[in-house]
C-alpha atoms as a PDB file:
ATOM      1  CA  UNK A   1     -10.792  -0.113  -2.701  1.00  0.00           C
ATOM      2  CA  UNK A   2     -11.130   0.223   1.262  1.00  0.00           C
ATOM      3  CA  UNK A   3      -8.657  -1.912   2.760  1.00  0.00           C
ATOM      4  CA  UNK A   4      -8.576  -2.737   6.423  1.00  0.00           C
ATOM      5  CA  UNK A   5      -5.549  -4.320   7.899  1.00  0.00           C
ATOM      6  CA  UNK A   6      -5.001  -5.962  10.628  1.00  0.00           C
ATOM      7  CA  UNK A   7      -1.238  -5.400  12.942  1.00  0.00           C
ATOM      8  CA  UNK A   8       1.267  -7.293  11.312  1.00  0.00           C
ATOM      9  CA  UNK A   9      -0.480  -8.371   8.047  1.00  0.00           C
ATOM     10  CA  UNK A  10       1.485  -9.042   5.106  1.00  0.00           C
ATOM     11  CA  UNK A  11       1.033  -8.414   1.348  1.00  0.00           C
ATOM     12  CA  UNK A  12       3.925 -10.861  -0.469  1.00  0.00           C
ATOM     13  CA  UNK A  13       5.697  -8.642  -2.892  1.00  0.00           C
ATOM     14  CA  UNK A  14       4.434  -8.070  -6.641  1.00  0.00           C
ATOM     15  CA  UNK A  15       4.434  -5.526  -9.227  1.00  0.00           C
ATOM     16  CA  UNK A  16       2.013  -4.588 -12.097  1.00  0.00           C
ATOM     17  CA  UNK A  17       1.818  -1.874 -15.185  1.00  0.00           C
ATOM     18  CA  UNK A  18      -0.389   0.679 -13.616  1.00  0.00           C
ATOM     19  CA  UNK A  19       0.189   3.533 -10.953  1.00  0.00           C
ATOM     20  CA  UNK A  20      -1.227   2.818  -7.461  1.00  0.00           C
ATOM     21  CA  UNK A  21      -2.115   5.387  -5.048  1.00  0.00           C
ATOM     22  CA  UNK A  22      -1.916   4.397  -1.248  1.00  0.00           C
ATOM     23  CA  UNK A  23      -4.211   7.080   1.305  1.00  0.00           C
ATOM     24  CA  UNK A  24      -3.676   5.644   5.070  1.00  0.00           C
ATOM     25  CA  UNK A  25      -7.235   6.479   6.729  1.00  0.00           C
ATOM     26  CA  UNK A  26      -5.786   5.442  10.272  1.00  0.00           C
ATOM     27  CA  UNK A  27      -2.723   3.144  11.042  1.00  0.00           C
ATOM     28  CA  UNK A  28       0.595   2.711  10.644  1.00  0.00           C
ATOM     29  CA  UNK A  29       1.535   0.750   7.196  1.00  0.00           C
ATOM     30  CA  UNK A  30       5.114   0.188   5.963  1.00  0.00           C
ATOM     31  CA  UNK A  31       5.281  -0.022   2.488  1.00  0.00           C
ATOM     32  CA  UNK A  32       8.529  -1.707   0.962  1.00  0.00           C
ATOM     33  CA  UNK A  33       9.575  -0.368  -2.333  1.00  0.00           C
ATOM     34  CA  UNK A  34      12.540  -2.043  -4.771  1.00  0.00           C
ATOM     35  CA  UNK A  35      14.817   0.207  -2.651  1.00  0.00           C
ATOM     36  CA  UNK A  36      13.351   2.223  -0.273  1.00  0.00           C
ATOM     37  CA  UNK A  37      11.001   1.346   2.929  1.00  0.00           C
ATOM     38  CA  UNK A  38       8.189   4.306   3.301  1.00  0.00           C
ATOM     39  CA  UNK A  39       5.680   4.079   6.600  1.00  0.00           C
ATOM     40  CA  UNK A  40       2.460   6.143   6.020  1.00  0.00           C
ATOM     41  CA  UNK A  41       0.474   7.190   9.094  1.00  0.00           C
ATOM     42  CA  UNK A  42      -3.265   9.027   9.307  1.00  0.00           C
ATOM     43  CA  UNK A  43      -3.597  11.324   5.918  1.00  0.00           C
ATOM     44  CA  UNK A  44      -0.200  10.489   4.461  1.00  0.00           C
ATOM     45  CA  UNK A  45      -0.266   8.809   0.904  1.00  0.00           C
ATOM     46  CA  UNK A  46       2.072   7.747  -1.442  1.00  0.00           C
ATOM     47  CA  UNK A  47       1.490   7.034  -5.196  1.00  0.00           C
ATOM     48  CA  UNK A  48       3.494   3.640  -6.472  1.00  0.00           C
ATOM     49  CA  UNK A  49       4.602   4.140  -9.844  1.00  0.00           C
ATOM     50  CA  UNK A  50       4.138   1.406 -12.693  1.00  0.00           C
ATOM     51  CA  UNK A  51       6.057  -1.558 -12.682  1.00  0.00           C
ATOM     52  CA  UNK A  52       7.845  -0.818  -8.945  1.00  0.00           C
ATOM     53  CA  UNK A  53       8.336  -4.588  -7.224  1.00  0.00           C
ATOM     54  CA  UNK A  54       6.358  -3.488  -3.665  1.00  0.00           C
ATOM     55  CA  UNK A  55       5.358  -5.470  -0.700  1.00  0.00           C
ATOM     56  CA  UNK A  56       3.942  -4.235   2.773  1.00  0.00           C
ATOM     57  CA  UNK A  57       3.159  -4.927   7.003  1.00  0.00           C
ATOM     58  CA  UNK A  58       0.963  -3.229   8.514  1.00  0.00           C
ATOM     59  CA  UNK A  59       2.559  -2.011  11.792  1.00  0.00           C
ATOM     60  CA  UNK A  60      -1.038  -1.298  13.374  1.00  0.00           C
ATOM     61  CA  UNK A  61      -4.463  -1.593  12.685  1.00  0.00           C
ATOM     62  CA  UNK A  62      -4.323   0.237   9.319  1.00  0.00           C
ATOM     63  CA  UNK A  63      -7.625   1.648   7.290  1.00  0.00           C
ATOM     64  CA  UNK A  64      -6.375   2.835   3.663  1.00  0.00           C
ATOM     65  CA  UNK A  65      -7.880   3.322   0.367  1.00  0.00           C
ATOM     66  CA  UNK A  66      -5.800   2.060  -2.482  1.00  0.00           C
ATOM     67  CA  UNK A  67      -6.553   3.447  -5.728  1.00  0.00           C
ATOM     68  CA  UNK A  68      -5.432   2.627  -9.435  1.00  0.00           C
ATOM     69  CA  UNK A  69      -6.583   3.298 -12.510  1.00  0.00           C
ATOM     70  CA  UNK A  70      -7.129  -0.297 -13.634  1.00  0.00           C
ATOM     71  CA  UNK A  71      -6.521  -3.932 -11.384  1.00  0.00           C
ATOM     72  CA  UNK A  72      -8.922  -6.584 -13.711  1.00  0.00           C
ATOM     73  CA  UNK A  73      -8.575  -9.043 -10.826  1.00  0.00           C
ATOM     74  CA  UNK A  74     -10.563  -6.724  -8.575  1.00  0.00           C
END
């Protein structure tokens, strides 16, 4: 999926069973992990494993793809 973000939007926290893989386009997007905060900027990415409680804010305009290999409510 291509996700656009505007500054300080919020994703509530929530986990699921399958990997996720986070590529930041352009931006600046904190990701919050059960115990560890990561910020990605332009070409960084960061691959959530299964079952990892995450949440994020996106601390600019932020372009990203987020990929996993299966999300049945998208």
């Amino acid at each position: 999926a291509h996700v656009e973000l505007e500054e300080g939007a919020i994703t509530a926290a929530h986990r699921h069973a399958h990997e996720e893989i986070i590529y930041v386009v352009s931006g600046l997007w904190q990701i919050n992990l059960d115990e560890a905060v990561v910020v990605l900027e332009a070409n960084q990415s960061l691959v959530i494993p299964p079952n990892v409680e995450h949440s994020s804010v996106a601390l600019a305009d932020t372009r990203a793809v987020v990929s996993t290999n299966y999300r049945p409510e998208w």
